[in-house]
Protein backbone atom coordinates (compact mmCIF):
# COMPACT_ATOMS: atom_id res chain seq x y z
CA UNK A 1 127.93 192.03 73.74
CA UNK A 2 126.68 189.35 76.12
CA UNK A 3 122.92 188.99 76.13
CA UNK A 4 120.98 187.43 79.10
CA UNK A 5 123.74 188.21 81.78
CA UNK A 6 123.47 189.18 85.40
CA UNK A 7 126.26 189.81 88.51
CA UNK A 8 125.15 186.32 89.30
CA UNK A 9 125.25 184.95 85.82
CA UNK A 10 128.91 186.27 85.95
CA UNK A 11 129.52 184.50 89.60
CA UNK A 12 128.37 181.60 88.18
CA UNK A 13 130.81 181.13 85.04
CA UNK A 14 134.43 180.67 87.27
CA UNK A 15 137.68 180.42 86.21
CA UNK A 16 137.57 178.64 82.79
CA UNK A 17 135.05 178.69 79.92
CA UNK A 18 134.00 177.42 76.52
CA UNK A 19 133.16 179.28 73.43
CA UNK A 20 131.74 178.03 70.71
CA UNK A 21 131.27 179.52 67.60
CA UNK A 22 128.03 179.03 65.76
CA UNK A 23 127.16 180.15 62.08
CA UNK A 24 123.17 180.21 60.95
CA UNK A 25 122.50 177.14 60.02
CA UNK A 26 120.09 177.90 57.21
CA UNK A 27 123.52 178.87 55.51
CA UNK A 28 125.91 176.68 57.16
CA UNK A 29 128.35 174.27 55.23
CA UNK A 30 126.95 175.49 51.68
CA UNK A 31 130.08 173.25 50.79
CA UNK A 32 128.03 170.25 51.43
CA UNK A 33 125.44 171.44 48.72
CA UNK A 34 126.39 168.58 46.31
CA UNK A 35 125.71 165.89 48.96
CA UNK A 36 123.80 167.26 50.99
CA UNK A 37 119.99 169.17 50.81
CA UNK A 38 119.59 172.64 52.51
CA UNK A 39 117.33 170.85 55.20
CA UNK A 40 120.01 167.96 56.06
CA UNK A 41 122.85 170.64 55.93
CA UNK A 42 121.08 172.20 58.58
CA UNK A 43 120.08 169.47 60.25
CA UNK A 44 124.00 167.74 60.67
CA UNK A 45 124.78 171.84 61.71
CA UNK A 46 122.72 171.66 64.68
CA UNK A 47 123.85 167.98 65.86
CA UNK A 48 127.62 168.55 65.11
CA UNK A 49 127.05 171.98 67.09
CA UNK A 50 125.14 169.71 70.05
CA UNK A 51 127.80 167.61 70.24
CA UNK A 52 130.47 170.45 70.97
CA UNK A 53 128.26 171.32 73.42
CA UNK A 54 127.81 168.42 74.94
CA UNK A 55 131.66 167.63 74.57
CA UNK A 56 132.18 170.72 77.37
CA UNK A 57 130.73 168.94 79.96
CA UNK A 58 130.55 170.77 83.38
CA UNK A 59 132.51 173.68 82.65
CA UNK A 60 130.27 177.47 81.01
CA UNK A 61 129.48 177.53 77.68
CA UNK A 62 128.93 180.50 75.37
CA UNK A 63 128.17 180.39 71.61
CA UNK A 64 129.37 183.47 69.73
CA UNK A 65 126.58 183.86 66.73
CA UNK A 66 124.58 186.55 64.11
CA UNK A 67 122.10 184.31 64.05
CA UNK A 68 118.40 184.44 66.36
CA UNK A 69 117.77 181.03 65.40
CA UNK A 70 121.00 179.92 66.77
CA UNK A 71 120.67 182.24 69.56
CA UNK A 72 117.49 180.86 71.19
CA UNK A 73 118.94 177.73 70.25
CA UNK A 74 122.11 177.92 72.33
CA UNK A 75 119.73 179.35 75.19
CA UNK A 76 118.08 176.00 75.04
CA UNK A 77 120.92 174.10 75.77
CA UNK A 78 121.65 176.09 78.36
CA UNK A 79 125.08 178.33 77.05
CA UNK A 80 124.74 182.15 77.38
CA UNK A 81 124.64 183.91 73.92
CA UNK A 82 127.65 186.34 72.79
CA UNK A 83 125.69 188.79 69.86
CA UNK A 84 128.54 189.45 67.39
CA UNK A 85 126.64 190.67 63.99
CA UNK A 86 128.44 191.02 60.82
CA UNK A 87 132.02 190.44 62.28
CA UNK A 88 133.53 187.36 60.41
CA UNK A 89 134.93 184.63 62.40
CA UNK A 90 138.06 185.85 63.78
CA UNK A 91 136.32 188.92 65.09
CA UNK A 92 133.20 187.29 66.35
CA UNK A 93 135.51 184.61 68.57
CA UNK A 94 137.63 187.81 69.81
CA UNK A 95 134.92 189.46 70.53
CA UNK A 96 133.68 186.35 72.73
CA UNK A 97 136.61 186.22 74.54
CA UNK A 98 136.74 189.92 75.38
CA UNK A 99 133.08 189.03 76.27
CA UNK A 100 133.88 186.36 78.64
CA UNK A 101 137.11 188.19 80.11
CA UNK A 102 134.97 190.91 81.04
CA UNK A 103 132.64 188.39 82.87
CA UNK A 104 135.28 186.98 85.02
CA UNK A 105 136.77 183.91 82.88
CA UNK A 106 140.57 183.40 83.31
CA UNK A 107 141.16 181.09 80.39
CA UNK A 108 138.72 180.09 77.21
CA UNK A 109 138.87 177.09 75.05
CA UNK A 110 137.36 178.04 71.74
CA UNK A 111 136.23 174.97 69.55
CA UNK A 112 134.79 174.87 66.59
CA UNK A 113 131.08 174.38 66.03
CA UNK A 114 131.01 171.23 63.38
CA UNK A 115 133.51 168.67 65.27
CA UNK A 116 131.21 165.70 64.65
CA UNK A 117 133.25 163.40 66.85
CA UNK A 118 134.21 165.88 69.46
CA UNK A 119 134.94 164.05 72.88
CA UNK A 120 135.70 165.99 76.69
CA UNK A 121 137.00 169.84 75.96
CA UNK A 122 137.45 169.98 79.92
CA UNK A 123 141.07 169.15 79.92
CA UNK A 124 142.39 171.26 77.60
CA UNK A 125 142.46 174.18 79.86
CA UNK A 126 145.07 172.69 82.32
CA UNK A 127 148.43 173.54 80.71
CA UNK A 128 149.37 177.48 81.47
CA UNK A 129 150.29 178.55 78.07
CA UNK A 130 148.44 177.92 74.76
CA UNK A 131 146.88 174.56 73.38
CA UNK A 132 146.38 174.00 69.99
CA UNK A 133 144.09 170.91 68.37
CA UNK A 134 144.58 170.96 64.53
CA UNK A 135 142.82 169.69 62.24
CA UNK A 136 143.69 166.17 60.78
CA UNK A 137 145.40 167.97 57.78
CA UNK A 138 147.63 169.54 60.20
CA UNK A 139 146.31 173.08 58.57
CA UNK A 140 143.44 174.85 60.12
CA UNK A 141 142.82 175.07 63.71
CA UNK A 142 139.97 172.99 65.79
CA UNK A 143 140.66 173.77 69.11
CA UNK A 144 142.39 176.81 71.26
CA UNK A 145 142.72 177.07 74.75
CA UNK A 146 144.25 180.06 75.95
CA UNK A 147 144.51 183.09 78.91
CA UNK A 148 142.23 185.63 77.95
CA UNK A 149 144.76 188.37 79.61
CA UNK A 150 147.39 187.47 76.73
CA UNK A 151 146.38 189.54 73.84
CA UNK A 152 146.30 186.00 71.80
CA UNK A 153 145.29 186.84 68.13
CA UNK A 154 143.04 184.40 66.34
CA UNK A 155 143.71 184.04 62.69
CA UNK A 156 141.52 181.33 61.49
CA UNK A 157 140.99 179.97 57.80
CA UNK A 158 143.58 178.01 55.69
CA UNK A 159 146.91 177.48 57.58
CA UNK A 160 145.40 179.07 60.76
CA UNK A 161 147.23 176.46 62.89
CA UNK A 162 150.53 177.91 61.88
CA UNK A 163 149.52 181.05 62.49
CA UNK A 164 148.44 180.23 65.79
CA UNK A 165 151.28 178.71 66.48
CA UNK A 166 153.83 181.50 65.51
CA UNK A 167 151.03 183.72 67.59
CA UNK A 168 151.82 182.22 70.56
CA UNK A 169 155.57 181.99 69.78
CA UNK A 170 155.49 185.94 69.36
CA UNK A 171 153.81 186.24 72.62
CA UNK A 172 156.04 184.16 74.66
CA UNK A 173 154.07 181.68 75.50
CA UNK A 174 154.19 177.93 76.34
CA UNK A 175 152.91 175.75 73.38
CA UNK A 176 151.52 172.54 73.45
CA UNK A 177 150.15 170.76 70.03
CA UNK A 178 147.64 167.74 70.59
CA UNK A 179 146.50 165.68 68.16
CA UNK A 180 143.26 164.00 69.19
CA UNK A 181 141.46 162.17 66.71
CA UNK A 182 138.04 163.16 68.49
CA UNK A 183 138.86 166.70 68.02
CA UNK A 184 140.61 166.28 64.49
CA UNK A 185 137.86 165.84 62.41
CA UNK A 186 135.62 168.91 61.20
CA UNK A 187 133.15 168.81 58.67
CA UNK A 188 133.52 171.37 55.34
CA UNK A 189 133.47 168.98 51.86
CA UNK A 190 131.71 165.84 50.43
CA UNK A 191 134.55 163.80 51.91
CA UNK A 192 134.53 164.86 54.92
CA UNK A 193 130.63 163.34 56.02
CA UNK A 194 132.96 160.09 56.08
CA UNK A 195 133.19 160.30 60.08
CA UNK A 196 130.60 157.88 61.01
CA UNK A 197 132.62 155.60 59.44
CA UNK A 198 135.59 157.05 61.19
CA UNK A 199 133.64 156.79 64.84
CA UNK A 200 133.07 153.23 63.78
């Protein structure tokens, strides 16, 4: 469900929206332990997740989260809150899109909460069919924009962007790939703290 809506909340969003999923940070990126401290895990959580945020500009923003902490702080930066509790991350982002649908939005770019370097989300949303940003391994997915009318499918974890990509095949959609280094890089291992280097 959406939490803190109104009718004019819902007059407010338009056409096109973001959605961000957000996991607790207490417990986020627990593959980070062996470089990272619980605190700084945390800590890099909440500033990759402000940069998403940031990275959607003008357009509505909704975070998709379990988590209160995360919930009062996606209020503070100003994105309504989508309450999906013990639902996994495919669920919880279909659930935000059904949540969004329902408030009006036309099409939903969903991008990924720990995109370090994440630059403008806005454009995405202008081709008709389905955009896909993968990851730099070409194997999980950073980045969907989609119709929320199209029954679209999300299937994320390891090789989610061929799944995607053979989900919007099956639905007869148009497909466009981009590979944008801003939007490439997410943050899961040891290795992968490497991207101030990278922004460098």
């Amino acid at each position: 469900m959406v939490r803190e809506t109104s009718p004019e909340t819902a007059r407010a969003l338009g056409p096109e929206a973001v959605l961000v999923p957000v996991k607790a940070f207490a417990t986020a990126k627990l593959r980070l332990a062996p470089a990272l401290t619980g605190a700084e895990r945390a800590g890099l959580a909440r500033s990759m997740g402000e940069q998403v945020l940031a990275a959607a500009r003008s357009l509505p923003v909704a975070v998709v989260c379990d988590d209160l902490e995360v919930a009062t702080w996606a209020r503070a930066h100003g994105a309504l809150v989508v309450w999906a509790p013990d639902t996994g991350l495919n669920r919880a982002v279909q659930a935000g899109v059904g949540a969004l649908a329902a408030l009006g939005v036309e099409r939903v770019t969903v991008a990924h909460g720990d995109l370090p370097l994440a630059g403008d989300l806005t454009w995405l949303g202008r081709f008709a069919g389905v955009t896909l940003v993968p990851d730099r391994h070409l194997d999980g997915t950073n980045v969907v924009s989609v119709a929320t009318n199209t029954g679209f499918t999300f299937s994320y974890g390891s090789g989610s962007f061929q799944r995607h990509r053979d989900e919007a095949i099956r639905l007869g959609l148009g497909l466009q790939v981009v590979q944008d280094s801003s939007l490439a890089w997410d943050v899961d291992l040891p290795a992968d703290l490497d991207f101030a280097r990278h922004r460098a």
